[in-house]
Structure formats: C-alpha cells, structure tokens
C-alpha atoms as a PDB file:
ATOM      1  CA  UNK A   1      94.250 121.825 106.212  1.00  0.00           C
ATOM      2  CA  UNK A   2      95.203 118.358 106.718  1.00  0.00           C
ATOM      3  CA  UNK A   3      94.119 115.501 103.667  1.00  0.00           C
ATOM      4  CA  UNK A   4      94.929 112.037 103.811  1.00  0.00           C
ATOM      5  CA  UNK A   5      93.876 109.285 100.984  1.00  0.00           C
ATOM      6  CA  UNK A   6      90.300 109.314 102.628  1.00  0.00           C
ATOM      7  CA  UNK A   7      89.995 112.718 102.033  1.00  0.00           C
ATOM      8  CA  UNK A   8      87.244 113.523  99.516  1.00  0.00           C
ATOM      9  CA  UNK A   9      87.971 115.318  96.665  1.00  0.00           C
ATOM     10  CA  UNK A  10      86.437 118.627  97.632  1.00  0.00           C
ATOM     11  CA  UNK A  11      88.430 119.001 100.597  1.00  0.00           C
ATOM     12  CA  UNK A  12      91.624 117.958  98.479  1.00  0.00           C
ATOM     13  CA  UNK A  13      91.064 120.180  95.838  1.00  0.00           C
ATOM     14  CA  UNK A  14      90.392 123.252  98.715  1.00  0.00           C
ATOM     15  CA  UNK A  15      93.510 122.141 100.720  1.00  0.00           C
ATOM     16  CA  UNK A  16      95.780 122.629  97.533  1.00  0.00           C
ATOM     17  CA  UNK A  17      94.238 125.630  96.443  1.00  0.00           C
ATOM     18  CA  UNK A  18      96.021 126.709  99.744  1.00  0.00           C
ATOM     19  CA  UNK A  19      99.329 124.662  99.774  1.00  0.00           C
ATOM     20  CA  UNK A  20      99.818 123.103  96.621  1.00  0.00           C
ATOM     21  CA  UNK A  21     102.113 120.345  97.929  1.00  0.00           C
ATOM     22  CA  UNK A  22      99.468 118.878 100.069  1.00  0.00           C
ATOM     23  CA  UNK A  23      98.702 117.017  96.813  1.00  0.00           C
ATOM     24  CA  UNK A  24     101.170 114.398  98.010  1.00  0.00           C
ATOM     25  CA  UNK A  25      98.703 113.134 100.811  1.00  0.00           C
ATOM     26  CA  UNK A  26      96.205 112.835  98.159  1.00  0.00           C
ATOM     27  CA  UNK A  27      94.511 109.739  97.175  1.00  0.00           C
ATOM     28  CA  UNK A  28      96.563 108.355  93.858  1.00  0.00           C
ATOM     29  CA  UNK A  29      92.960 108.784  91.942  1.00  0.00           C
ATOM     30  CA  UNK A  30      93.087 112.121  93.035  1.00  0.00           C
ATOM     31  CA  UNK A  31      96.721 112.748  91.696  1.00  0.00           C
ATOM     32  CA  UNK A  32      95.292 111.514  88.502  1.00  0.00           C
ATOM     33  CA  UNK A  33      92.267 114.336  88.698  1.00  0.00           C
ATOM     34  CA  UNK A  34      93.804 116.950  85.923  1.00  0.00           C
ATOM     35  CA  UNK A  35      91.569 119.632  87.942  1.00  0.00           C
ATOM     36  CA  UNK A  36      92.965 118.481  91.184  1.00  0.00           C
ATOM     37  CA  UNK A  37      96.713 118.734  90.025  1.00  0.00           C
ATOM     38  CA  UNK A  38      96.117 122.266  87.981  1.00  0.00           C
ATOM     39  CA  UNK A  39      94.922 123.646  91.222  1.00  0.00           C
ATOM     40  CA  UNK A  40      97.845 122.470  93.163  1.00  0.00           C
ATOM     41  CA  UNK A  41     100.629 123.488  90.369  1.00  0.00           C
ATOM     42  CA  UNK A  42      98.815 126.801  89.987  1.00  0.00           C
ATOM     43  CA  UNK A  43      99.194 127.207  93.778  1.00  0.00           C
ATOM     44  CA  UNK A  44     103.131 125.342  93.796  1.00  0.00           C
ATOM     45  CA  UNK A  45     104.186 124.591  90.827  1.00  0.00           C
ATOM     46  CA  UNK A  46     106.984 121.815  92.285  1.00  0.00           C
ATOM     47  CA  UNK A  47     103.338 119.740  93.133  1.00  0.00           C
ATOM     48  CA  UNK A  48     103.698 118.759  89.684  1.00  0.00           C
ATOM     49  CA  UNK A  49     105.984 115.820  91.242  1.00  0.00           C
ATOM     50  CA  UNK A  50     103.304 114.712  93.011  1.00  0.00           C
ATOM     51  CA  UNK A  51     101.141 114.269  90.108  1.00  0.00           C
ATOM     52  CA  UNK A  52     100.352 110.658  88.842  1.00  0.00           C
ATOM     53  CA  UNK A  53     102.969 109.827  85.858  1.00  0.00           C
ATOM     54  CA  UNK A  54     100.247 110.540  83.349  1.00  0.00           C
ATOM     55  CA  UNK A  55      99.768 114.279  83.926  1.00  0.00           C
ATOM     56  CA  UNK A  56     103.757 114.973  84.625  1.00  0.00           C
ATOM     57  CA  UNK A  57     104.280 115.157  80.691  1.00  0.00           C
ATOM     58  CA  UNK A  58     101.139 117.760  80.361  1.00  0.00           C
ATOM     59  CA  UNK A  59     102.779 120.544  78.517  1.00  0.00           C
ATOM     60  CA  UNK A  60      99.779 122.975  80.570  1.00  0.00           C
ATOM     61  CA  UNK A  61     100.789 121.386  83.625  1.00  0.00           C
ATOM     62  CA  UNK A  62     104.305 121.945  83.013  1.00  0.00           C
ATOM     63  CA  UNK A  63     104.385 125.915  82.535  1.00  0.00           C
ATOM     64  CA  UNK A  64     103.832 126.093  86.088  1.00  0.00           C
ATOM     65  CA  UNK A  65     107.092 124.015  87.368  1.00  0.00           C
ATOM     66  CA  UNK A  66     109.762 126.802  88.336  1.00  0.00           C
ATOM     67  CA  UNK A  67     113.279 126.423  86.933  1.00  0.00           C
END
C-alpha cells in the first residue's frame, strides 16, 4: 500500500500495520501520532527511526527496536 504526506491517517495507520517502514512516507503529524508509530514498531521495530524526535526516547516504543 502506497502513503504519501496526503495520506489520511487511516490508510497510514493500515499501511504500517503491514510494512512498518512505510511510516517514513507519512505526514510528520502522523510520525508524531504515538498510535501511528506503535503500530509501525510493532510491525518493524527499525520504524522507530522514522518516528518524530519526541516519541524516539519512548521507553514502550523502544522495546520494539531490534539490537
């Protein structure tokens, strides 16, 4: 599923639920949504660099980046 920074956040959140590192196409509000950027890390947890600055430190977040 292809997003872009138009893309509306029910489409981003169902494109990362299938490929978490489409969060980089995401609108930077978007990268800001905490539910938008669980789903992604959940899904790929290296989306987590994709994330706006302000979620990057969330410990929750964080459990899901792979060493």
């Amino acid at each position: 599923m292809k997003i872009n920074k138009n893309s509306s956040r029910e489409i981003v959140l169902r494109a990362v639920k299938q490929d978490g590192l489409a969060l980089e196409y995401a609108s930077y509000e978007l990268k800001a949504d905490r539910k938008v950027v669980l789903a992604a890390v959940k899904q790929n947890g290296d989306a987590l660099k994709y994330a706006a600055n302000e979620l990057k430190a969330d410990p929750e977040l964080k459990k899901y980046l792979k060493f």
